[in-house]
C-alpha atoms as a PDB file:
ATOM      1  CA  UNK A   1       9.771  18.078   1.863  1.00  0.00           C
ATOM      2  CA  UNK A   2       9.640  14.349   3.075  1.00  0.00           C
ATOM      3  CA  UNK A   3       7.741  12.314   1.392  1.00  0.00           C
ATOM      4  CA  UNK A   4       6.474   8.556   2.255  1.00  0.00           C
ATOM      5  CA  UNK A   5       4.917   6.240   0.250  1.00  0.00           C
ATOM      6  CA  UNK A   6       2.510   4.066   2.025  1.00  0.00           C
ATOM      7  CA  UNK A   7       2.342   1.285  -0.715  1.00  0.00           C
ATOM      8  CA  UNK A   8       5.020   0.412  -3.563  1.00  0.00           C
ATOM      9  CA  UNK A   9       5.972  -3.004  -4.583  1.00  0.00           C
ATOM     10  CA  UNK A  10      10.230  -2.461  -5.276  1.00  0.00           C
ATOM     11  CA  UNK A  11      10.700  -5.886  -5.751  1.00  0.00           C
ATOM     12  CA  UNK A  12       8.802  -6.161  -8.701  1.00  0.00           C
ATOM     13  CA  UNK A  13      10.760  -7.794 -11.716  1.00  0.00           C
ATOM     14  CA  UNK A  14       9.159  -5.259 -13.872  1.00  0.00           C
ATOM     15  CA  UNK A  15      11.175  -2.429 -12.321  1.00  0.00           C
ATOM     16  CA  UNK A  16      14.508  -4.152 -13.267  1.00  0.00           C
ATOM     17  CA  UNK A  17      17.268  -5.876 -11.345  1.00  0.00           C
ATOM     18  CA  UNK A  18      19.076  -2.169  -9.974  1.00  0.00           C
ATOM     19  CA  UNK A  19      16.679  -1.766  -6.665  1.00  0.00           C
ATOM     20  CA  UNK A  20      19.975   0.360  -5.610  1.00  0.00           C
ATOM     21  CA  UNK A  21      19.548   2.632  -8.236  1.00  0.00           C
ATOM     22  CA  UNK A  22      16.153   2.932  -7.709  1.00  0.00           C
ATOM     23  CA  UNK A  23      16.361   3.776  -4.293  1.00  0.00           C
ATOM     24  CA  UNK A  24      18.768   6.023  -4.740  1.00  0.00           C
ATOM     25  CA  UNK A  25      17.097   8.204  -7.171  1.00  0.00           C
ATOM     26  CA  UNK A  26      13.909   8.023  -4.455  1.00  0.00           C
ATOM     27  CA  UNK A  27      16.573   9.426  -1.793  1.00  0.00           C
ATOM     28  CA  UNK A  28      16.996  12.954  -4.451  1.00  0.00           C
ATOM     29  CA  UNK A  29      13.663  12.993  -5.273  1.00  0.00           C
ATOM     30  CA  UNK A  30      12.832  13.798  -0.803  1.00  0.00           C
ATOM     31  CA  UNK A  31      11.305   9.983  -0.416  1.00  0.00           C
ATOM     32  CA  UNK A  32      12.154   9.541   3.633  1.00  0.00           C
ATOM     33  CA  UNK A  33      10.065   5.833   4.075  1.00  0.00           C
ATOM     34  CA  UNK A  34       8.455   3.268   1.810  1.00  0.00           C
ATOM     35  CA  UNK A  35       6.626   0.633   2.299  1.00  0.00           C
ATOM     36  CA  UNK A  36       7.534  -2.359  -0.023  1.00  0.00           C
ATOM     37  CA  UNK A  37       4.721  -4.573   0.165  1.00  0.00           C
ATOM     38  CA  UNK A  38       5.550  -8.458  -0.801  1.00  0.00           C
ATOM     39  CA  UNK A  39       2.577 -10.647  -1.790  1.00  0.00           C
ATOM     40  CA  UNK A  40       3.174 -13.754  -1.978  1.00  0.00           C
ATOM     41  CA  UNK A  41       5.375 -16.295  -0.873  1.00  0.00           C
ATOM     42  CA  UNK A  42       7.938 -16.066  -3.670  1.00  0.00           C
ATOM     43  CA  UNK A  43       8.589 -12.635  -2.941  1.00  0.00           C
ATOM     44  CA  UNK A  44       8.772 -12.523   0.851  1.00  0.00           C
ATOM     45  CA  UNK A  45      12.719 -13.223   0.734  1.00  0.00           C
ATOM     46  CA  UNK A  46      13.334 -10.456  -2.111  1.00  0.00           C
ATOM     47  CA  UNK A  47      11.677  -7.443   0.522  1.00  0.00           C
ATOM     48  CA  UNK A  48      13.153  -8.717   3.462  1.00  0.00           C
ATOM     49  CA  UNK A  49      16.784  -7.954   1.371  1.00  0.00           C
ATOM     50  CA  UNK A  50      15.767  -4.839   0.438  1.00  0.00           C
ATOM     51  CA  UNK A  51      14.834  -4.086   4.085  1.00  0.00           C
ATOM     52  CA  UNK A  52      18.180  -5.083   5.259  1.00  0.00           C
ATOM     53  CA  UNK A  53      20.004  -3.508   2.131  1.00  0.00           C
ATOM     54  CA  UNK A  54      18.403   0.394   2.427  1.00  0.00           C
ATOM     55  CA  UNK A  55      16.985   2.185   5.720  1.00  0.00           C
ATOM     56  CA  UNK A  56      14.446   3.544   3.345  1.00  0.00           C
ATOM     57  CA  UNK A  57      12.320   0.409   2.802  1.00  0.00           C
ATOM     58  CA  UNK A  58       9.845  -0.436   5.479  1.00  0.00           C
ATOM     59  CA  UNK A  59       8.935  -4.216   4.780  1.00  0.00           C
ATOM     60  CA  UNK A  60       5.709  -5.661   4.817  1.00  0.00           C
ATOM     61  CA  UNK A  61       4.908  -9.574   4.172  1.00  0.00           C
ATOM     62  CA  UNK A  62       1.373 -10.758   3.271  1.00  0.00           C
ATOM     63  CA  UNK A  63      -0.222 -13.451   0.696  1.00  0.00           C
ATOM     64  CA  UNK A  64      -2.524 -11.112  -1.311  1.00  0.00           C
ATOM     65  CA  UNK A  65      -5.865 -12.870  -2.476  1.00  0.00           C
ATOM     66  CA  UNK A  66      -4.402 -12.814  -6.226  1.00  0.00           C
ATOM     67  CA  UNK A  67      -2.018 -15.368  -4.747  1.00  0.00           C
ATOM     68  CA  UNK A  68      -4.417 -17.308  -2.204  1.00  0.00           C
ATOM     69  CA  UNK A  69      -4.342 -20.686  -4.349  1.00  0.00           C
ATOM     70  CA  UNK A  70      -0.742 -20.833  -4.811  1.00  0.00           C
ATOM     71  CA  UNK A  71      -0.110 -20.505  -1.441  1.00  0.00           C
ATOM     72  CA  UNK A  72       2.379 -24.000   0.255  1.00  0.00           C
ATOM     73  CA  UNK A  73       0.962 -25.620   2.945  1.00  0.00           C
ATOM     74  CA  UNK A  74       3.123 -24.258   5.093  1.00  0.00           C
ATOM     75  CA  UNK A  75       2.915 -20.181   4.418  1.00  0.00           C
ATOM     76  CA  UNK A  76       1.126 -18.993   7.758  1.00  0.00           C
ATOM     77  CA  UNK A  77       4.721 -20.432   9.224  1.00  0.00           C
ATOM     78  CA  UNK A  78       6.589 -18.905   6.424  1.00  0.00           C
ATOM     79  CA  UNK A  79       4.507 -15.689   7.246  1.00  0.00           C
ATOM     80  CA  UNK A  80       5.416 -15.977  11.163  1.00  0.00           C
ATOM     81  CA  UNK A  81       9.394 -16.536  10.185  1.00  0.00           C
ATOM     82  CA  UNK A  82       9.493 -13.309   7.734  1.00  0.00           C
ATOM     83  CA  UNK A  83       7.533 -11.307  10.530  1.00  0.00           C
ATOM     84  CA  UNK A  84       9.629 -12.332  13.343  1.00  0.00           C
ATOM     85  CA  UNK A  85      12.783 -11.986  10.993  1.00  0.00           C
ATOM     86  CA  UNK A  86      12.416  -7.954  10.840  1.00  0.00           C
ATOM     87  CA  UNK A  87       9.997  -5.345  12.024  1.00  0.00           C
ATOM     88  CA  UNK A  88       7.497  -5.412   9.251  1.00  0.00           C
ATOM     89  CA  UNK A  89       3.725  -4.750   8.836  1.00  0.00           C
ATOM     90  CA  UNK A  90       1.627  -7.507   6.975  1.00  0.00           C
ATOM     91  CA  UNK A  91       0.408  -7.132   3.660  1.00  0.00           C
ATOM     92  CA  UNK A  92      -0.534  -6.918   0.948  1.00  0.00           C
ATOM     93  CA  UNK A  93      -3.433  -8.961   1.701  1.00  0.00           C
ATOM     94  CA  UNK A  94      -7.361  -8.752   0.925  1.00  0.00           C
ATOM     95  CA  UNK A  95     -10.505  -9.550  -0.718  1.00  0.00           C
ATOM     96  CA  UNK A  96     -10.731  -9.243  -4.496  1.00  0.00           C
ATOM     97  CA  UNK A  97     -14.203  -9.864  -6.540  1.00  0.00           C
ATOM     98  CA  UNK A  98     -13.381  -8.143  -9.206  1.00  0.00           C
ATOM     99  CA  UNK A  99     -10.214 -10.396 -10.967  1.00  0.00           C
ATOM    100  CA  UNK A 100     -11.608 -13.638 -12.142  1.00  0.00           C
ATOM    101  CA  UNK A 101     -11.349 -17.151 -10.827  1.00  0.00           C
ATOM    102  CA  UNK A 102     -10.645 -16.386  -7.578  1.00  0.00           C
ATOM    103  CA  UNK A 103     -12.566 -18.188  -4.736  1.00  0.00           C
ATOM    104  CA  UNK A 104     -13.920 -15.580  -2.470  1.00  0.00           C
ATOM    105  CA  UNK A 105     -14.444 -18.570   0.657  1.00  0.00           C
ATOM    106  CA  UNK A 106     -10.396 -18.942   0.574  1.00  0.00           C
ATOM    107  CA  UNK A 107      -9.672 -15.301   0.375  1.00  0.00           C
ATOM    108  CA  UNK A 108     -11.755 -14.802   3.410  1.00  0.00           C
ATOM    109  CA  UNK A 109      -9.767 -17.259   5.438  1.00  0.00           C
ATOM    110  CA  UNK A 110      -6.800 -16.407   4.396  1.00  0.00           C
ATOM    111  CA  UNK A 111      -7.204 -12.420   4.752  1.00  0.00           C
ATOM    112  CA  UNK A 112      -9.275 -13.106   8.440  1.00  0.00           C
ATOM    113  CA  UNK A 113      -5.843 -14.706   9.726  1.00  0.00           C
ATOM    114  CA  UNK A 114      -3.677 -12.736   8.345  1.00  0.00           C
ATOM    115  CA  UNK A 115      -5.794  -9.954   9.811  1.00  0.00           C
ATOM    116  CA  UNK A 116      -5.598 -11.501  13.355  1.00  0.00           C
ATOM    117  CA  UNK A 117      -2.422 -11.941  13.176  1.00  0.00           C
ATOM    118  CA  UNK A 118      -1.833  -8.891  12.692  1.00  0.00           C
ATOM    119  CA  UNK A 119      -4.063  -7.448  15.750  1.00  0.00           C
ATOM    120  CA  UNK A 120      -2.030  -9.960  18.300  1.00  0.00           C
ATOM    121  CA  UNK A 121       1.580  -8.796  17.244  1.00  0.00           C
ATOM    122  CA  UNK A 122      -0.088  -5.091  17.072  1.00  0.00           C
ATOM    123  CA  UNK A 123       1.203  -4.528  13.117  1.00  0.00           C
ATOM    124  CA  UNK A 124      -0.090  -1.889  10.801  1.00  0.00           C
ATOM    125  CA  UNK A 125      -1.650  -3.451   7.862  1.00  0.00           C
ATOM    126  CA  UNK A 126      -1.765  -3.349   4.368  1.00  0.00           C
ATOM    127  CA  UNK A 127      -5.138  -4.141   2.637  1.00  0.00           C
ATOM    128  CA  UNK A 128      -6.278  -4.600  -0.957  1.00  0.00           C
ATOM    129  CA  UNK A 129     -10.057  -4.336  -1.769  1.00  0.00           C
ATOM    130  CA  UNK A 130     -11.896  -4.904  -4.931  1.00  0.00           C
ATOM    131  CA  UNK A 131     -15.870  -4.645  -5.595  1.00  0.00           C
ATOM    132  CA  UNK A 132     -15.835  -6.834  -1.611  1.00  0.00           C
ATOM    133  CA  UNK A 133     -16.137  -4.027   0.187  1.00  0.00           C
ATOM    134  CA  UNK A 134     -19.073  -5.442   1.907  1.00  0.00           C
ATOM    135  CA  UNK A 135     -17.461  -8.321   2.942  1.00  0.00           C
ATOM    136  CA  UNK A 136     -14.195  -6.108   4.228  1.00  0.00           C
ATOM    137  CA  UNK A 137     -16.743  -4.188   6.430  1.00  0.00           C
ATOM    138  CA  UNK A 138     -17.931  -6.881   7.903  1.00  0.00           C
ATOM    139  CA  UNK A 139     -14.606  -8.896   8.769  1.00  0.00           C
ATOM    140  CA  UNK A 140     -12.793  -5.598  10.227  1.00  0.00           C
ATOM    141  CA  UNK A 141     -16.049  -4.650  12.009  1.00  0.00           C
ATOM    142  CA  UNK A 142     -16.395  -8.301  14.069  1.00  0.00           C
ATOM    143  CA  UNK A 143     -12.245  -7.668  14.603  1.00  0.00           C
ATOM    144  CA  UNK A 144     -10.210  -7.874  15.864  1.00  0.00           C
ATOM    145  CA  UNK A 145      -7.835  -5.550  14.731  1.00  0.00           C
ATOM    146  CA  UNK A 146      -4.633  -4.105  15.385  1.00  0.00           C
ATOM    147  CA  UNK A 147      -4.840  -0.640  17.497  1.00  0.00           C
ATOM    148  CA  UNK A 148      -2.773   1.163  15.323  1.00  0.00           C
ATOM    149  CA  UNK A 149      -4.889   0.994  12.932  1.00  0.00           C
ATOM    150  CA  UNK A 150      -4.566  -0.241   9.164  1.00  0.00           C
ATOM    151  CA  UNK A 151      -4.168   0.580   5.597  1.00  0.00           C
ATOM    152  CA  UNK A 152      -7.281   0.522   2.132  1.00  0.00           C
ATOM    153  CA  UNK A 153      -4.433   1.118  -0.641  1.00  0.00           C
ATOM    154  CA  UNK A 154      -5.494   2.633  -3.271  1.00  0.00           C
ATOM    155  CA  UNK A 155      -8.820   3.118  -1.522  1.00  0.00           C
ATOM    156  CA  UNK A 156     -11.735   2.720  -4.262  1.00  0.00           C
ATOM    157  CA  UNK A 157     -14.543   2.370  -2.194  1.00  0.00           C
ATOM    158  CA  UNK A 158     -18.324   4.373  -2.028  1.00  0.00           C
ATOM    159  CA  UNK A 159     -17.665   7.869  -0.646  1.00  0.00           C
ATOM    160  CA  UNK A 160     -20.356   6.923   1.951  1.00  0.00           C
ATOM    161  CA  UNK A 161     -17.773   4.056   3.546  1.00  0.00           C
ATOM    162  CA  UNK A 162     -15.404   6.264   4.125  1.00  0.00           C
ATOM    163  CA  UNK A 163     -16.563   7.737   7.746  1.00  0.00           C
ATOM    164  CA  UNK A 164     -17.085   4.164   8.929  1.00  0.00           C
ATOM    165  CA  UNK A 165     -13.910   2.212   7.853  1.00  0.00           C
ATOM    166  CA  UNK A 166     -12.338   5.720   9.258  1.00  0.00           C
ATOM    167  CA  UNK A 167     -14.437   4.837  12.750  1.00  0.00           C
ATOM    168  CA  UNK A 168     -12.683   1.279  12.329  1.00  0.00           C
ATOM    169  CA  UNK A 169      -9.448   2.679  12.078  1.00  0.00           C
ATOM    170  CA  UNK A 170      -8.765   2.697   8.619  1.00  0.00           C
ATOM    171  CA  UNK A 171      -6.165   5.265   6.757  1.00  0.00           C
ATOM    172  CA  UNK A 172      -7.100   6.106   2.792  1.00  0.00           C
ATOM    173  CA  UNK A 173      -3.730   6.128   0.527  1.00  0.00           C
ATOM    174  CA  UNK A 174      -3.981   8.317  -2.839  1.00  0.00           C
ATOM    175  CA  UNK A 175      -2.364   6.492  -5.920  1.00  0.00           C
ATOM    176  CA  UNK A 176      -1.190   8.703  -8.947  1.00  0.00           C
ATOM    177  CA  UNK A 177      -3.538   6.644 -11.186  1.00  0.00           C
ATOM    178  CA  UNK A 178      -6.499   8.635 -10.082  1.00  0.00           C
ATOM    179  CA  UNK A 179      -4.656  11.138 -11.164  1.00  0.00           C
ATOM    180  CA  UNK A 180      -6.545  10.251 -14.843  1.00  0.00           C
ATOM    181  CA  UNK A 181      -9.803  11.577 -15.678  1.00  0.00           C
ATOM    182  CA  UNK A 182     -11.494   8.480 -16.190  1.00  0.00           C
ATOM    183  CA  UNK A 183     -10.678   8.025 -12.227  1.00  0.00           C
ATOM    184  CA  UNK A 184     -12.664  11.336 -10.822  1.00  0.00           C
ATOM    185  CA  UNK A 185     -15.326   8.620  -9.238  1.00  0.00           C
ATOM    186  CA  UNK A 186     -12.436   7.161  -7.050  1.00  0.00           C
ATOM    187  CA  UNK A 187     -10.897  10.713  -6.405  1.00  0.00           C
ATOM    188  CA  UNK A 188     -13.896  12.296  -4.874  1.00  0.00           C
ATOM    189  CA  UNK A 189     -13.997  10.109  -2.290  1.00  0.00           C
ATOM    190  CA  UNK A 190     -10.826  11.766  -0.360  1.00  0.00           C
ATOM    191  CA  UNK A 191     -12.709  14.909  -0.166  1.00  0.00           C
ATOM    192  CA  UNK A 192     -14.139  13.613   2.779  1.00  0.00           C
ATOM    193  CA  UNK A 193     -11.073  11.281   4.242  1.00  0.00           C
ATOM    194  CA  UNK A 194     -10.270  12.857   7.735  1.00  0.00           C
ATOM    195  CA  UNK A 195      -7.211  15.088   7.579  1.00  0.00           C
ATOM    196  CA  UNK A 196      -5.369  12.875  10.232  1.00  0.00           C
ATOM    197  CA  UNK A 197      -5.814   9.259   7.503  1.00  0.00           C
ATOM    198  CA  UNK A 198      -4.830  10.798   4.416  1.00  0.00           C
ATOM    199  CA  UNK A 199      -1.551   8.487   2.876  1.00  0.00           C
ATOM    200  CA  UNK A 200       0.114   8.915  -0.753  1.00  0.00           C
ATOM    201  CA  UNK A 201       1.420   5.903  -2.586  1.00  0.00           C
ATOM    202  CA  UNK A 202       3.058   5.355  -5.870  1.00  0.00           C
ATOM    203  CA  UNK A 203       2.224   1.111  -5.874  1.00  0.00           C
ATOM    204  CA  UNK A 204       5.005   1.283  -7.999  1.00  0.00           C
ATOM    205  CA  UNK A 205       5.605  -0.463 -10.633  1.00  0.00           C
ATOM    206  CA  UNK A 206       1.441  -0.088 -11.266  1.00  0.00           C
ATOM    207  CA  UNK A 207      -1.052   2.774 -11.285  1.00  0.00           C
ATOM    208  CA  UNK A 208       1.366   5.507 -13.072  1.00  0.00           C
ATOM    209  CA  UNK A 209       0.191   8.764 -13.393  1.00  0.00           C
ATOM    210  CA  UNK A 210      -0.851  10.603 -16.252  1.00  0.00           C
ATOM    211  CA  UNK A 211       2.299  10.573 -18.837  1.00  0.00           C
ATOM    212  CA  UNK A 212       2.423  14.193 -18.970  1.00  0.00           C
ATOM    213  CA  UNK A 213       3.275  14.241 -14.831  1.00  0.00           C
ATOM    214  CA  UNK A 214       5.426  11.704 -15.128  1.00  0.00           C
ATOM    215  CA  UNK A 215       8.693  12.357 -13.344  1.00  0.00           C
ATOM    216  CA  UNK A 216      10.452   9.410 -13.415  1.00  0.00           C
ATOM    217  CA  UNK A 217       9.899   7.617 -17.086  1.00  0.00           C
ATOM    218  CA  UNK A 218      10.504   3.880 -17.199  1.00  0.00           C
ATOM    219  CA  UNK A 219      10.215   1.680 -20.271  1.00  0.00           C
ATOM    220  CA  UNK A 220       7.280  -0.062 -20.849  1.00  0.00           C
ATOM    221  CA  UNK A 221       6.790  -3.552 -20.035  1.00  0.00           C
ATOM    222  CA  UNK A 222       4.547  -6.014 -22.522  1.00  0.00           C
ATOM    223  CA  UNK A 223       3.028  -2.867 -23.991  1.00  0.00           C
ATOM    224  CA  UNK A 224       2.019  -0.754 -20.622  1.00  0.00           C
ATOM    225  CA  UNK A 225       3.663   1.960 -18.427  1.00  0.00           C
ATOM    226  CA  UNK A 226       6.068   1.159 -16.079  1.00  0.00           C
ATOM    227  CA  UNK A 227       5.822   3.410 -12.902  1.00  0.00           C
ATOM    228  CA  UNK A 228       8.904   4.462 -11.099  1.00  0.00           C
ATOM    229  CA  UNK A 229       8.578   5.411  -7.300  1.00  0.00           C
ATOM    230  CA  UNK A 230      10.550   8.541  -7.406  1.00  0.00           C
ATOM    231  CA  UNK A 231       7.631  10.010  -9.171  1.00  0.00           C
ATOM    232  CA  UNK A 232       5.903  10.372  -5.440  1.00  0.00           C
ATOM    233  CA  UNK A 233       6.421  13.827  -5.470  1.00  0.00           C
ATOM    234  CA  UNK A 234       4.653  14.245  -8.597  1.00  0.00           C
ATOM    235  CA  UNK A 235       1.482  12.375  -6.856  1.00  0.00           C
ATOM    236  CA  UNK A 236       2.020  14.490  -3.781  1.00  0.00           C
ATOM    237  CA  UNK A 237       2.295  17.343  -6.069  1.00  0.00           C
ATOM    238  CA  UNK A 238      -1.376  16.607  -8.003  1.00  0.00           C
ATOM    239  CA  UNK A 239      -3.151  15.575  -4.274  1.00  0.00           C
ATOM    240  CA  UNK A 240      -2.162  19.023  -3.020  1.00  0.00           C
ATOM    241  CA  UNK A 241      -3.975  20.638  -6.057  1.00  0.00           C
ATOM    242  CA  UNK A 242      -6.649  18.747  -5.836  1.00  0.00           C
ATOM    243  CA  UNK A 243      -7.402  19.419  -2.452  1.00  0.00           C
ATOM    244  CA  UNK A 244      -6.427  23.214  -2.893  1.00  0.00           C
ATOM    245  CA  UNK A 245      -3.686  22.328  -0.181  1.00  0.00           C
ATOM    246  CA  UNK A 246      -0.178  23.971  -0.071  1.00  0.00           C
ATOM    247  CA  UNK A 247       1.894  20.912  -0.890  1.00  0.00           C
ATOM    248  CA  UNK A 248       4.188  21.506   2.201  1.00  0.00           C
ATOM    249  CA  UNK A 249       1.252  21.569   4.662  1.00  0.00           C
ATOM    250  CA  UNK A 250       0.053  18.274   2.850  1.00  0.00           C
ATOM    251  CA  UNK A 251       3.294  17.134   3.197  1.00  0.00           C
ATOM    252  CA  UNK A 252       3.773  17.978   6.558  1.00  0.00           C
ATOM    253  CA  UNK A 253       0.162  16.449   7.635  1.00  0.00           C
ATOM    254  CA  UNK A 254       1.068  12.936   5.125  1.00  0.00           C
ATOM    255  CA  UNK A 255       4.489  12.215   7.477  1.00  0.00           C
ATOM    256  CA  UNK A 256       2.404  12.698  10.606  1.00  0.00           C
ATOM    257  CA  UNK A 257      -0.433   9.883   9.627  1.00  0.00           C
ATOM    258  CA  UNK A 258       2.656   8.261   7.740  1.00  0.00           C
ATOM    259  CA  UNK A 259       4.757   7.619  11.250  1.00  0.00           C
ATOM    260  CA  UNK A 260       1.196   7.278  13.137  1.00  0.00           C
ATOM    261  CA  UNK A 261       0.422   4.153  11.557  1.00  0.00           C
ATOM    262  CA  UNK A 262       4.102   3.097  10.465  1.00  0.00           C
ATOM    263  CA  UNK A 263       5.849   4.571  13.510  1.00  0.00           C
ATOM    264  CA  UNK A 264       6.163   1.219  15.583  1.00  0.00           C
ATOM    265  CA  UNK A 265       8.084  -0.844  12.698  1.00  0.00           C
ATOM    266  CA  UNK A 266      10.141   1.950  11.549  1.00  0.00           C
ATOM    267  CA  UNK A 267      13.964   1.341  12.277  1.00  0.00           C
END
């Protein structure tokens, strides 16, 4: 099977300073694409390398809202340079209620440019969303957006939002943190994605899955799990069972929505 994963973050420090290694090991594991999401300035430079360095990584530049006050004066140009450097979609970027301190007014500006941005160069995007999804509505339903539509990682949202962001455009990607019990809320939402948005992501190094599905073990990092992103299979493996899906046919269907929404960056 070929598997894609719709939202990882390889650069990460916390995965170690072998990104070779670790894309290697995605190669055996059957991962064809991912999506290497930088978020923040700092990081921009380290995913456009590993864009250049593996055919694997599909690079995508945004200033999340965690980042939104450390941003330079000058990062919608830095944003333009990265974007016109390589074919890349833009994110991570979002709205975020739920982390404190952050100032919602500045996350709005800077995710509503980003967001048009995005629409006028016609790039998929990558979007985080904590306890805003009000907000998120709102901005994506006034547009514009891009026409290939865009991505909720790690989609947490009501069940009842999910046919209207869908209407918008939206695809849903599956982490192998709601793999946990304490995440059945979040999982019963993607009974009712549409068969044609359902993505899989690892958000590597976050959101592991359940230790005893683990794959791929990393060392831990300050006290918590490290998660590698050749355990995408494993995720792919636990989505299938939970929607009672033979995990080639969910394969199968994943690449399709994968190189819908991806298709116009990939090299």
């Amino acid at each position: 099977m070929r598997l894609y994963d719709a939202h990882n973050h390889l650069q990460d420090e916390r995965l170690g300073a072998q990104p070779a290694a670790l894309v290697e090991a995605c190669a055996r594991a059957g991962v064809a694409k991912m999506v290497v999401n930088g978020a923040r300035e700092e990081d921009w430079p380290d995913v456009l390398a590993l864009a250049k360095r593996h055919p694997l990584v599909v690079p995508s530049f945004g200033l999340h809202p965690w980042y939104v006050r450390d941003r330079t004066p000058v990062w919608k140009e830095n944003l333009v340079r990265f974007l016109d450097e390589i074919p890349s979609a833009v994110g991570e970027i979002g709205l975020d209620r739920w982390k404190e301190g952050l100032d919602l007014p500045s996350q709005e500006e800077a995710f509503t440019w980003q967001l048009q941005l995005a629409a006028k160069r016609e790039l998929p995007v990558s979007i985080h969303c904590l306890q805003a999804w009000g907000v998120l509505f709102d901005i994506l339903r006034k547009g514009p957006r891009p026409r290939c539509g865009f991505l909720l990682h790690s989609f947490g949202g009501p069940q009842e939002m999910v046919g209207p962001l869908a209407k918008l455009g939206a695809c849903f990607s599956f982490p192998g943190y709601y793999a946990h019990e304490k995440k059945a809320r979040q999982r019963e939402a993607f009974r009712v994605v549409p068969p044609d948005r359902l993505l899989v992501e690892t958000d590597a190094p976050d959101q592991s899955l359940p230790v005893e599905l683990v794959t791929h073990p990393l060392p831990e990092v300050a006290g918590k799990p490290v998660n590698h992103p050749a355990n995408l299979g494993a995720v792919y493996r636990f989505v299938a069972q939970f929607l009672c899906e033979p995990p080639e046919r969910l394969a199968a269907r994943v690449e399709e929505n994968f190189l819908r929404l991806f298709g116009a960056i990939l090299k």
